[in-house]
C-alpha atoms as a PDB file:
ATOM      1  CA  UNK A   1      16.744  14.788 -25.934  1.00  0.00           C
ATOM      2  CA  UNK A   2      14.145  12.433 -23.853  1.00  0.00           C
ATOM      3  CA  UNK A   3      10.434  13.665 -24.492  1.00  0.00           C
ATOM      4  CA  UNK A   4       7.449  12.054 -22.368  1.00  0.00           C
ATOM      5  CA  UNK A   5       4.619  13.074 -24.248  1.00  0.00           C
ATOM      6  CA  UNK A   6       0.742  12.595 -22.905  1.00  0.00           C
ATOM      7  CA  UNK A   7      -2.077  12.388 -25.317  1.00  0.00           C
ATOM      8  CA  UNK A   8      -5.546  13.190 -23.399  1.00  0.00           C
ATOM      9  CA  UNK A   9      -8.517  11.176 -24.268  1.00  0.00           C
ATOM     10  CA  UNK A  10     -10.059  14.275 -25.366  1.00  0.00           C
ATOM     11  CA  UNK A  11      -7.430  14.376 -28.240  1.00  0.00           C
ATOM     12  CA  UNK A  12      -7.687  10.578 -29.058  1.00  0.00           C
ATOM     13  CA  UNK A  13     -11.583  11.195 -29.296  1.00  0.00           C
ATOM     14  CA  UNK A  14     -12.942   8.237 -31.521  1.00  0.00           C
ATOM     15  CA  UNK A  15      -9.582   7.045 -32.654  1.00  0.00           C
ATOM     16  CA  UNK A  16      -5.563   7.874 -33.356  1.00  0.00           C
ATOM     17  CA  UNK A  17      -5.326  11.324 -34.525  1.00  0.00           C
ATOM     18  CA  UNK A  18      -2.937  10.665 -37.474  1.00  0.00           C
ATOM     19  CA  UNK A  19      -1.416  14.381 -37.773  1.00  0.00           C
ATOM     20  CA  UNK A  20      -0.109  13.536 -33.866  1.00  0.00           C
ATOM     21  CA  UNK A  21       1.332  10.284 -35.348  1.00  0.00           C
ATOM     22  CA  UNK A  22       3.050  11.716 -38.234  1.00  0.00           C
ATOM     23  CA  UNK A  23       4.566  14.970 -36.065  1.00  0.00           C
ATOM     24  CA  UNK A  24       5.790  12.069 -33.364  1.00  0.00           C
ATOM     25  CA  UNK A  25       7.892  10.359 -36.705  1.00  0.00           C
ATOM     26  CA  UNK A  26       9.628  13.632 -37.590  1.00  0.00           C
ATOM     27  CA  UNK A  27      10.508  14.595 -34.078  1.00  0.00           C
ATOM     28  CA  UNK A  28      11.902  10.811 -33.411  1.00  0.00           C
ATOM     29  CA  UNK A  29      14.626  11.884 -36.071  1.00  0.00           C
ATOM     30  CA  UNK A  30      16.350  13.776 -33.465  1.00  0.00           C
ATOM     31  CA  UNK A  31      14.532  12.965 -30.194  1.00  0.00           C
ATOM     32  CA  UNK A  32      14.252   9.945 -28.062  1.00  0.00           C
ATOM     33  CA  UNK A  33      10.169   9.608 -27.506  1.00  0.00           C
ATOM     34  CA  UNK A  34       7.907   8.023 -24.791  1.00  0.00           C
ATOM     35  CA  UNK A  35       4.261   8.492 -25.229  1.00  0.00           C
ATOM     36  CA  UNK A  36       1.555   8.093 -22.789  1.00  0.00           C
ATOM     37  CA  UNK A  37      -2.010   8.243 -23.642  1.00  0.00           C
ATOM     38  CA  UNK A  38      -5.935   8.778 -21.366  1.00  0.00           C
ATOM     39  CA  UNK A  39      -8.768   7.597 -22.730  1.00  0.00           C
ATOM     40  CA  UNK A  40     -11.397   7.870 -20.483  1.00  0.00           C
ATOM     41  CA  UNK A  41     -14.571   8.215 -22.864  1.00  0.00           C
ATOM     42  CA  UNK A  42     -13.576   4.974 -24.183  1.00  0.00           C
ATOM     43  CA  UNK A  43     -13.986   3.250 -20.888  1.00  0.00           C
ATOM     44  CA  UNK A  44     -17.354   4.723 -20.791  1.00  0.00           C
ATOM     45  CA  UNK A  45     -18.822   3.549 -23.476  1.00  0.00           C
ATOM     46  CA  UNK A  46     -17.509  -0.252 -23.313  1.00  0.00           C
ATOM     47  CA  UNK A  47     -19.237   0.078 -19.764  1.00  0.00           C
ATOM     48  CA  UNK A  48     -22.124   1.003 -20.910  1.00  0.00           C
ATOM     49  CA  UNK A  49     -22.273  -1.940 -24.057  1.00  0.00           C
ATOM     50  CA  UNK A  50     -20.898  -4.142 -21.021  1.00  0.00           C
ATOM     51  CA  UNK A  51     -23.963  -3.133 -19.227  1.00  0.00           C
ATOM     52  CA  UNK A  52     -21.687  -1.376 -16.184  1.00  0.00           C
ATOM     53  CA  UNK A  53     -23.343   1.358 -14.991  1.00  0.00           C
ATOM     54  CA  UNK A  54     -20.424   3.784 -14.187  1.00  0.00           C
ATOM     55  CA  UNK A  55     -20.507   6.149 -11.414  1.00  0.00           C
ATOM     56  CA  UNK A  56     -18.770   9.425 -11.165  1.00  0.00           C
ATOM     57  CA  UNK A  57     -18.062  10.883  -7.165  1.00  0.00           C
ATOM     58  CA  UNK A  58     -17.485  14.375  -6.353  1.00  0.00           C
ATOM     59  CA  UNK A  59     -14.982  15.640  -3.962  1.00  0.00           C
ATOM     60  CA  UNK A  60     -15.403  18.127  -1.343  1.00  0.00           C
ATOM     61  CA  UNK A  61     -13.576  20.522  -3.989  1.00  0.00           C
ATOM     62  CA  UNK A  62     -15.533  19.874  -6.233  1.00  0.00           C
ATOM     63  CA  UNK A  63     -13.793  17.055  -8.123  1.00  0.00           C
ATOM     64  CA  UNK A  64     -15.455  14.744 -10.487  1.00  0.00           C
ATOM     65  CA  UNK A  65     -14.238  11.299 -11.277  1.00  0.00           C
ATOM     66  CA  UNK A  66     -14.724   7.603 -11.939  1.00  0.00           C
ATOM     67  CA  UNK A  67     -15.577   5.641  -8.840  1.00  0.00           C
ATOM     68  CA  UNK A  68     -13.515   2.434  -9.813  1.00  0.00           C
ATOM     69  CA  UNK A  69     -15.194  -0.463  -8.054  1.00  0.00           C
ATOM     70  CA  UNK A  70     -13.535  -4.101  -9.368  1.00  0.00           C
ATOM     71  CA  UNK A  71     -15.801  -4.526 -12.050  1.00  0.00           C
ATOM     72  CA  UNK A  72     -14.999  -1.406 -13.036  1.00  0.00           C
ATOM     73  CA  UNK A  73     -11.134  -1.543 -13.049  1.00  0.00           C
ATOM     74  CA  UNK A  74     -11.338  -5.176 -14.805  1.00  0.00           C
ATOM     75  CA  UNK A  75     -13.259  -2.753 -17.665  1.00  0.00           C
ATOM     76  CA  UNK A  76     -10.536  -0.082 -17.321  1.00  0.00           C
ATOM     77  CA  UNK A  77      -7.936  -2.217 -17.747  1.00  0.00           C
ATOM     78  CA  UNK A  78      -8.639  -3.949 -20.781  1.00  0.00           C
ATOM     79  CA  UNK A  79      -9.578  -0.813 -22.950  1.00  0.00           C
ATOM     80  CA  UNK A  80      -6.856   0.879 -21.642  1.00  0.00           C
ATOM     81  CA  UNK A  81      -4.079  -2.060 -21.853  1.00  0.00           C
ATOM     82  CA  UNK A  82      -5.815  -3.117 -25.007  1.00  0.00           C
ATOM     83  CA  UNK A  83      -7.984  -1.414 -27.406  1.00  0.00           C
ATOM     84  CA  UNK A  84      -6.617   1.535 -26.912  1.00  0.00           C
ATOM     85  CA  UNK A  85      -2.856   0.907 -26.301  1.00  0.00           C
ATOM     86  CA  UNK A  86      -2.744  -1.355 -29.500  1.00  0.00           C
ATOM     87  CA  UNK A  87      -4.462   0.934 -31.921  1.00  0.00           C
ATOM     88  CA  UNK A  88      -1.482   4.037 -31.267  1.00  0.00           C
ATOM     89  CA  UNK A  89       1.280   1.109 -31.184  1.00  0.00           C
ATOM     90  CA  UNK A  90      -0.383   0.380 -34.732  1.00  0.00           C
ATOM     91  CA  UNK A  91      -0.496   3.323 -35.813  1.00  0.00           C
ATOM     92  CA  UNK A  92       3.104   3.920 -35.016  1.00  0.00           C
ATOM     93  CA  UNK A  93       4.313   0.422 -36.458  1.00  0.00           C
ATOM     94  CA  UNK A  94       2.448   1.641 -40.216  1.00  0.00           C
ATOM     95  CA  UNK A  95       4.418   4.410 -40.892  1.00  0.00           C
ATOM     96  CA  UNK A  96       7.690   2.725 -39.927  1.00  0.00           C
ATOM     97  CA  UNK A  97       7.951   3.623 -36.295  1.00  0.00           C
ATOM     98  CA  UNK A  98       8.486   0.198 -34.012  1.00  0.00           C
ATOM     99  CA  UNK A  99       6.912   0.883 -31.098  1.00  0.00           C
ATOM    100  CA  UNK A 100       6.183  -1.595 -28.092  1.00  0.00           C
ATOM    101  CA  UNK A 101       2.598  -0.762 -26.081  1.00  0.00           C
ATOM    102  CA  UNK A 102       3.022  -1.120 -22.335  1.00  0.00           C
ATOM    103  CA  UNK A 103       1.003  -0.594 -18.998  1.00  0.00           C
ATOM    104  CA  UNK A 104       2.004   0.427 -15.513  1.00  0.00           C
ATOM    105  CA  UNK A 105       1.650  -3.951 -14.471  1.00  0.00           C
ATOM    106  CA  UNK A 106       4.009  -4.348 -17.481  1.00  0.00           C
ATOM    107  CA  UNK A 107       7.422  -5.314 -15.108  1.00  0.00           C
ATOM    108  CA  UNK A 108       5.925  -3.926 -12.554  1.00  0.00           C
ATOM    109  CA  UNK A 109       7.253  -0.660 -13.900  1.00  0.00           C
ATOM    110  CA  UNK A 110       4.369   1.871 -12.156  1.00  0.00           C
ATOM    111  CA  UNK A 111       3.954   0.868  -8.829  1.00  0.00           C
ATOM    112  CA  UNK A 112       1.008   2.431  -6.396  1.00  0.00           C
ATOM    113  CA  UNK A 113      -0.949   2.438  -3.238  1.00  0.00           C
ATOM    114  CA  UNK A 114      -4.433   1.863  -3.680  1.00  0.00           C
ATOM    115  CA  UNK A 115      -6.643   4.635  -1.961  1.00  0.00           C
ATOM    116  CA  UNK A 116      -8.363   2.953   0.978  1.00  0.00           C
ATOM    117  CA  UNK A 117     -11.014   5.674   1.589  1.00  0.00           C
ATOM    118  CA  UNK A 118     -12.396   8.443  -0.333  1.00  0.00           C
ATOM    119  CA  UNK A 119     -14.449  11.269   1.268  1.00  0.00           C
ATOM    120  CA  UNK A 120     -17.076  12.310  -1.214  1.00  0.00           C
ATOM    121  CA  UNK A 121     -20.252  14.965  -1.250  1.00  0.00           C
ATOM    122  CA  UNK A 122     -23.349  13.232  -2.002  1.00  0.00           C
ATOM    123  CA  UNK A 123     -26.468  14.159  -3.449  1.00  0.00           C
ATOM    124  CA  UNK A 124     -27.714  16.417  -0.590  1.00  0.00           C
ATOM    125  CA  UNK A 125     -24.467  18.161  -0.205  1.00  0.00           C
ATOM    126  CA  UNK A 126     -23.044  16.036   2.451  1.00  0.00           C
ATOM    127  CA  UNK A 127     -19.611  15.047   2.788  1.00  0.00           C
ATOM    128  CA  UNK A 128     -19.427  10.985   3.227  1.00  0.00           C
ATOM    129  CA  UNK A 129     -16.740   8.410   3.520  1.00  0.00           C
ATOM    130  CA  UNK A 130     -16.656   5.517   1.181  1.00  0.00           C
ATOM    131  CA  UNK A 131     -14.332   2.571   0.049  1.00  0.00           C
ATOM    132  CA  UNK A 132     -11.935   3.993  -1.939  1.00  0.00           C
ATOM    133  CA  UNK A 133     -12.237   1.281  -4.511  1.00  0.00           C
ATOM    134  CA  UNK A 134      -9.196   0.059  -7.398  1.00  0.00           C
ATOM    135  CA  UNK A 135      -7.946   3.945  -7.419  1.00  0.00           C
ATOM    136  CA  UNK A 136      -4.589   4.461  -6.686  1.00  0.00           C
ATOM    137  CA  UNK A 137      -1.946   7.229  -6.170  1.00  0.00           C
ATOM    138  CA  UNK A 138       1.460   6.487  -7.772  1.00  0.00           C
ATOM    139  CA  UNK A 139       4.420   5.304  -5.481  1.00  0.00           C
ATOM    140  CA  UNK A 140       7.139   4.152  -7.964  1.00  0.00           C
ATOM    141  CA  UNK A 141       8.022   4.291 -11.371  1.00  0.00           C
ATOM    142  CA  UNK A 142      11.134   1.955 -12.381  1.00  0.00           C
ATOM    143  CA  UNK A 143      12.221   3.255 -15.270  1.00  0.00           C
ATOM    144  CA  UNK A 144      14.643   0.737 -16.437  1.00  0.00           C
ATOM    145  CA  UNK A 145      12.606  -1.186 -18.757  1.00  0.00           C
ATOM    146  CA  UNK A 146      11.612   2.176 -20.413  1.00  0.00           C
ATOM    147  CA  UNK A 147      14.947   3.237 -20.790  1.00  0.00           C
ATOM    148  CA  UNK A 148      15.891  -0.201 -22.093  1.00  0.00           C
ATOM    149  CA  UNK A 149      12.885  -0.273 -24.194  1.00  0.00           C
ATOM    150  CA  UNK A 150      13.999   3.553 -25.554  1.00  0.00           C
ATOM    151  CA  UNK A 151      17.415   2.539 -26.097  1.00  0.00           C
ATOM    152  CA  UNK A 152      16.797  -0.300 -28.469  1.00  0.00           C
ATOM    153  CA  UNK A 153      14.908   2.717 -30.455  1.00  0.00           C
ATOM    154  CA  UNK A 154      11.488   1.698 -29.684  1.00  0.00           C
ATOM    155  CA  UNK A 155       8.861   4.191 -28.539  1.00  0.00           C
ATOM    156  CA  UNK A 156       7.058   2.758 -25.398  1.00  0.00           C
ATOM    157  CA  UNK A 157       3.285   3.185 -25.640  1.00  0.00           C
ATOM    158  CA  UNK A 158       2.167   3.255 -21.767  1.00  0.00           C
ATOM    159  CA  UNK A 159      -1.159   2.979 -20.483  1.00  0.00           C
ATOM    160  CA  UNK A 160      -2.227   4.597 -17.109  1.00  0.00           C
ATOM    161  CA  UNK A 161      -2.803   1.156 -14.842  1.00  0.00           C
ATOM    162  CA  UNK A 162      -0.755   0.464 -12.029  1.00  0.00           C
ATOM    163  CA  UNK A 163      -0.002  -2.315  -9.582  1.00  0.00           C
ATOM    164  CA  UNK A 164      -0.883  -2.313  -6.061  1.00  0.00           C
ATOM    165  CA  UNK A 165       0.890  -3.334  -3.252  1.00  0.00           C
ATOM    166  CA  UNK A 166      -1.210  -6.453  -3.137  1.00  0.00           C
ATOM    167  CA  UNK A 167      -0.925  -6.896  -6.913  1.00  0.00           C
ATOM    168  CA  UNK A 168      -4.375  -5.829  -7.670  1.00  0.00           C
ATOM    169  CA  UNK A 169      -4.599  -3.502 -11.165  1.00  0.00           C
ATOM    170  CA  UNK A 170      -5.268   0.077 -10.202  1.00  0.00           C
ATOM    171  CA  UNK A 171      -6.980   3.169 -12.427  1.00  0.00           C
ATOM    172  CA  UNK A 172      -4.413   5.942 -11.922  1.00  0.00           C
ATOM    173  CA  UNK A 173      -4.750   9.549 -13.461  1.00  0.00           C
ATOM    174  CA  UNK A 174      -2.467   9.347 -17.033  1.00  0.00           C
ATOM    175  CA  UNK A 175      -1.181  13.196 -16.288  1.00  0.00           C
ATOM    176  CA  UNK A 176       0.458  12.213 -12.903  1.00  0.00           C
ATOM    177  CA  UNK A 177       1.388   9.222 -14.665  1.00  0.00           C
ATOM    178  CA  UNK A 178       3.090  10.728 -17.546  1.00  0.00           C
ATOM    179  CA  UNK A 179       4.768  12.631 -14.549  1.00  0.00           C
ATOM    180  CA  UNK A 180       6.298   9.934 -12.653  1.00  0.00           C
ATOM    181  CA  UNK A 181       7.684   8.172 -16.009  1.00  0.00           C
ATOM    182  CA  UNK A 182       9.375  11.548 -16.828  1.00  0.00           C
ATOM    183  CA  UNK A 183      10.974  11.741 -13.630  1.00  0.00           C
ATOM    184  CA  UNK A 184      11.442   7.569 -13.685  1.00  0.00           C
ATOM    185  CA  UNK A 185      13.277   7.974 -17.045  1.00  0.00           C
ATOM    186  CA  UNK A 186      15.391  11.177 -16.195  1.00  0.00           C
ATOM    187  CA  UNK A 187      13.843  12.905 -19.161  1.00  0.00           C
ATOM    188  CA  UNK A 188      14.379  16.607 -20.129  1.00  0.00           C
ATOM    189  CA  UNK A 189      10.975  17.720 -21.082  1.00  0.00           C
ATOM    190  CA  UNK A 190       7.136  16.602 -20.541  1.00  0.00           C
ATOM    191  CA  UNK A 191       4.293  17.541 -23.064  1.00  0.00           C
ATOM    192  CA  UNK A 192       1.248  17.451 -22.456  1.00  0.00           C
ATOM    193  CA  UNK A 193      -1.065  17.483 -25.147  1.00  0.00           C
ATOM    194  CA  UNK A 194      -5.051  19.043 -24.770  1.00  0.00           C
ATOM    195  CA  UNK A 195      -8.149  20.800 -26.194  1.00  0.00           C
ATOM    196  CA  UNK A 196      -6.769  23.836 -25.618  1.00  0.00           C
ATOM    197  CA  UNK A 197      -3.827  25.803 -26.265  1.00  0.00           C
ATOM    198  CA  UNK A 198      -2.515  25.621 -22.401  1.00  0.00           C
ATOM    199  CA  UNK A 199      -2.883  27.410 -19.073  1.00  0.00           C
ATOM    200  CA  UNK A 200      -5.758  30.498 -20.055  1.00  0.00           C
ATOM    201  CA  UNK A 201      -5.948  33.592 -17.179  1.00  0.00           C
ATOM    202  CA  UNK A 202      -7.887  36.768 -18.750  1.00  0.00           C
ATOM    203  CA  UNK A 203      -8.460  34.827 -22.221  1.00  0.00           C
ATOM    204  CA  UNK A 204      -5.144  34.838 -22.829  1.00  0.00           C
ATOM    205  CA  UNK A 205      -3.085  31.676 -22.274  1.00  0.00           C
ATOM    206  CA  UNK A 206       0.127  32.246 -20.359  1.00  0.00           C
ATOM    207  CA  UNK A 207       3.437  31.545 -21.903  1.00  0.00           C
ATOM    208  CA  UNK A 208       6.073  31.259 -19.481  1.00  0.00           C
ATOM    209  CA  UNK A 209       5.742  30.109 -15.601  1.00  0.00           C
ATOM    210  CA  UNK A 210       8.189  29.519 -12.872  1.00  0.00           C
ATOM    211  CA  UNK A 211       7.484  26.490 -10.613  1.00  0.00           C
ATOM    212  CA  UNK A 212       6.296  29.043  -7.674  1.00  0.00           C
ATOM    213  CA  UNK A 213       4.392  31.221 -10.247  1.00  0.00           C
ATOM    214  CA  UNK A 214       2.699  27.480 -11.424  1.00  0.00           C
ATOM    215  CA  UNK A 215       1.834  26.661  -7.433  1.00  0.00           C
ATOM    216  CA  UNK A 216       0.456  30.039  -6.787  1.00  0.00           C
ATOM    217  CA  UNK A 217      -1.918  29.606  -9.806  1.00  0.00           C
ATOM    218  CA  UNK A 218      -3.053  26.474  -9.195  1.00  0.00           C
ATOM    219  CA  UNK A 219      -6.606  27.123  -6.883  1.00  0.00           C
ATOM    220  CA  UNK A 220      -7.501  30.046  -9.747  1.00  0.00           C
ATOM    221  CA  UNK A 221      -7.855  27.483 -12.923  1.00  0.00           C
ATOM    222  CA  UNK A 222     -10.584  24.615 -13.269  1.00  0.00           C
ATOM    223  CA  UNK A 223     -10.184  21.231 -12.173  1.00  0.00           C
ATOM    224  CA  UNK A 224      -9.065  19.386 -15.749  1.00  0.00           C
ATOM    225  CA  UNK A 225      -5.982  21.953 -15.816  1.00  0.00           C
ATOM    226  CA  UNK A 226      -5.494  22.418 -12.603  1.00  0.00           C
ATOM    227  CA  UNK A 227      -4.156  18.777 -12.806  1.00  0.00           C
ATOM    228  CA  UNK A 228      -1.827  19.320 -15.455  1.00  0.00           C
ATOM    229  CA  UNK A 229       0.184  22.080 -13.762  1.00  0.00           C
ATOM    230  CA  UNK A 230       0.333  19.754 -10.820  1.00  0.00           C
ATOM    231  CA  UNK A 231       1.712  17.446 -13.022  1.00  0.00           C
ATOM    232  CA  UNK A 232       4.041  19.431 -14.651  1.00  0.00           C
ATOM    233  CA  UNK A 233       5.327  20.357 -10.966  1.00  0.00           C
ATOM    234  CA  UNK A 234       5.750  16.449  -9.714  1.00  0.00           C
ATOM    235  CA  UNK A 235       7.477  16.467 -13.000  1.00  0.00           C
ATOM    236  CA  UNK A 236      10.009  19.202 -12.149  1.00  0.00           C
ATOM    237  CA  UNK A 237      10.348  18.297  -8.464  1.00  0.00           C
ATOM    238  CA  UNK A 238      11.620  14.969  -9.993  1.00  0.00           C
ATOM    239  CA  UNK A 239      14.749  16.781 -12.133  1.00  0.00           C
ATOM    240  CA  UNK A 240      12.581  17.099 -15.461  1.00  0.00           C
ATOM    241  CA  UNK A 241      14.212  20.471 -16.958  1.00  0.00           C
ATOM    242  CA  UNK A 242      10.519  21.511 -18.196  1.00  0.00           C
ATOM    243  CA  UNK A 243       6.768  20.796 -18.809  1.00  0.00           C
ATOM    244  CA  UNK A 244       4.949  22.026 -21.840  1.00  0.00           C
ATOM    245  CA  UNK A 245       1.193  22.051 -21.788  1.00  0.00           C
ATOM    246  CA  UNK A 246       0.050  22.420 -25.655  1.00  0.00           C
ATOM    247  CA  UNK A 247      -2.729  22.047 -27.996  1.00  0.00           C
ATOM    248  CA  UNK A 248      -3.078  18.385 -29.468  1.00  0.00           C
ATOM    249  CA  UNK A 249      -5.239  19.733 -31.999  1.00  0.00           C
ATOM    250  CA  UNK A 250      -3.221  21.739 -33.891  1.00  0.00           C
ATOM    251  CA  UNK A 251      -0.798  20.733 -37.150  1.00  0.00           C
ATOM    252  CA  UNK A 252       2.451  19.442 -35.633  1.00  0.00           C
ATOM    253  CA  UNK A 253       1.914  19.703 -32.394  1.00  0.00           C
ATOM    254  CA  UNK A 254       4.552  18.323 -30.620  1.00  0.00           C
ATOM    255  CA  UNK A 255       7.123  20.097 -32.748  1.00  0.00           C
ATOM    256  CA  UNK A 256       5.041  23.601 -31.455  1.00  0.00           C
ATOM    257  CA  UNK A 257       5.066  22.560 -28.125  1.00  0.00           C
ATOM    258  CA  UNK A 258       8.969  21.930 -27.962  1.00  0.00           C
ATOM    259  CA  UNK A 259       9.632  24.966 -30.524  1.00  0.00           C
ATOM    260  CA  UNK A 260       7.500  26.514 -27.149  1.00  0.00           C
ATOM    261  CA  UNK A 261       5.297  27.954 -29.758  1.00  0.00           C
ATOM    262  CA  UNK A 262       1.762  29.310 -28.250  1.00  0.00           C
ATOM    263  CA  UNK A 263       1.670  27.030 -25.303  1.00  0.00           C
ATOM    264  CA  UNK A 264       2.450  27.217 -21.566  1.00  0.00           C
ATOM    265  CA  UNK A 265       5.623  26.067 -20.420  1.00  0.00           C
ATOM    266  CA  UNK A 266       6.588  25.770 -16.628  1.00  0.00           C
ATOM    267  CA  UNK A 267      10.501  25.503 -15.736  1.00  0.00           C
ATOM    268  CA  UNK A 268      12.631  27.139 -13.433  1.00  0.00           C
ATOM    269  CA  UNK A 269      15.474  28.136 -15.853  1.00  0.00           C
END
């Protein structure tokens, strides 16, 4: 079985969480792997020792992000390609696992249009129309180099930059990311891995989900998980058989996730 597995930055916190690393050699036994990892926070603060200020924008729902300006994305790209990227494909290569770190300019393999215009609220509540900056939304993932990659038994490490159509490097959200490689790669499952234990209505978190039962949901949940259901539905849409969202915090968590063990999986079988 083909697994695309994405670790948030929230679970990567200050470095590689080892009991991920260790659960990600015993299910390589059996499975094929690809792992793609966030890390937002770390951007953040080699901004701030850079001495980038970093803005966040707000969307007329309501949505907070990074407003990538080139500076910014020059910053983006090297924690994410490098710091970050090398210290999992490290990790992996101690305990015996080769693994090969990657990004989205890597081959060209994640290909995207960068976002010419954003509309944003600004401080006095009005909605305003700005340069969309070095954000883009995914067009193309070629997943031959992956599967390549995966079929000479290495795990691809991928980081969440993409190339533009004019070749510029391009901050793109790692959820919808992990997404597009799924579907690139033809895999049977995504995971992806949180601070919490998945998809929570009533203070309970919701087990199973169709694809229409996932859609309907979506504008009831908050913004961080709202994007992981719509991931998990590009994911399907694009022939993956399933998407698992799962605690990353937990012993073992990607066996849990796949043993679909107090988690939320969305599927239409």
């Amino acid at each position: 079985m083909l697994v695309v597995v994405k670790v948030g930055g929230s679970i990567l916190g200050e470095g590689v969480d080892s009991s991920i690393i260790d659960d990600i050699h015993e299910v390589s036994k059996n499975n094929k792997i690809i792992l793609v990892h966030g890390g937002g926070r770390s951007v953040t603060d080699m901004a701030n020792k850079l001495g980038k200020e970093q803005k966040f924008i707000v969307s007329p729902k309501g949505i907070r992000s990074r407003y990538t300006d080139l500076e910014t994305v020059k910053i983006y790209t090297m924690v994410m390609t490098g710091t970050i990227n090398k210290d999992i494909v490290v990790a992996l290569q101690k305990i015996g696992i080769p693994a090969i770190g990657l990004s989205g300019v890597d081959g060209g393999i994640i290909r995207a249009d960068r976002k010419k215009k954003l509309t944003v609220v600004d401080e006095r509540g009005r909605k305003v129309v700005i340069d969309g900056g070095y954000t883009g939304k995914i067009t193309k993932v070629d997943g031959s180099l992956i599967t390549a990659l995966v079929n000479l038994n290495y795990i691809p490490v991928i980081s969440p930059v993409a190339l533009s159509e004019d070749f510029d490097y391009l901050n793109i959200d790692g959820d919808r990311t992990a997404a597009y490689v799924a579907g690139g790669v033809h895999a049977d499952k995504v995971i992806f891995l949180t601070d919490v234990n998945g998809v929570i209505m009533n203070k309970e978190v919701v087990n199973r989900m169709t694809a229409r039962e996932a859609e309907a949901l979506r504008p009831k949940i908050g913004f961080g998980m709202e994007k992981k259901v719509l991931a998990s539905l590009e994911a399907l849409s694009m022939g993956v058989k399933a998407s698992i969202i799962a605690s990353g915090r937990i012993n073992k968590p990607i066996t849990s996730a796949l043993n679909y063990d107090g988690c939320t999986v969305i599927s239409d079988e």
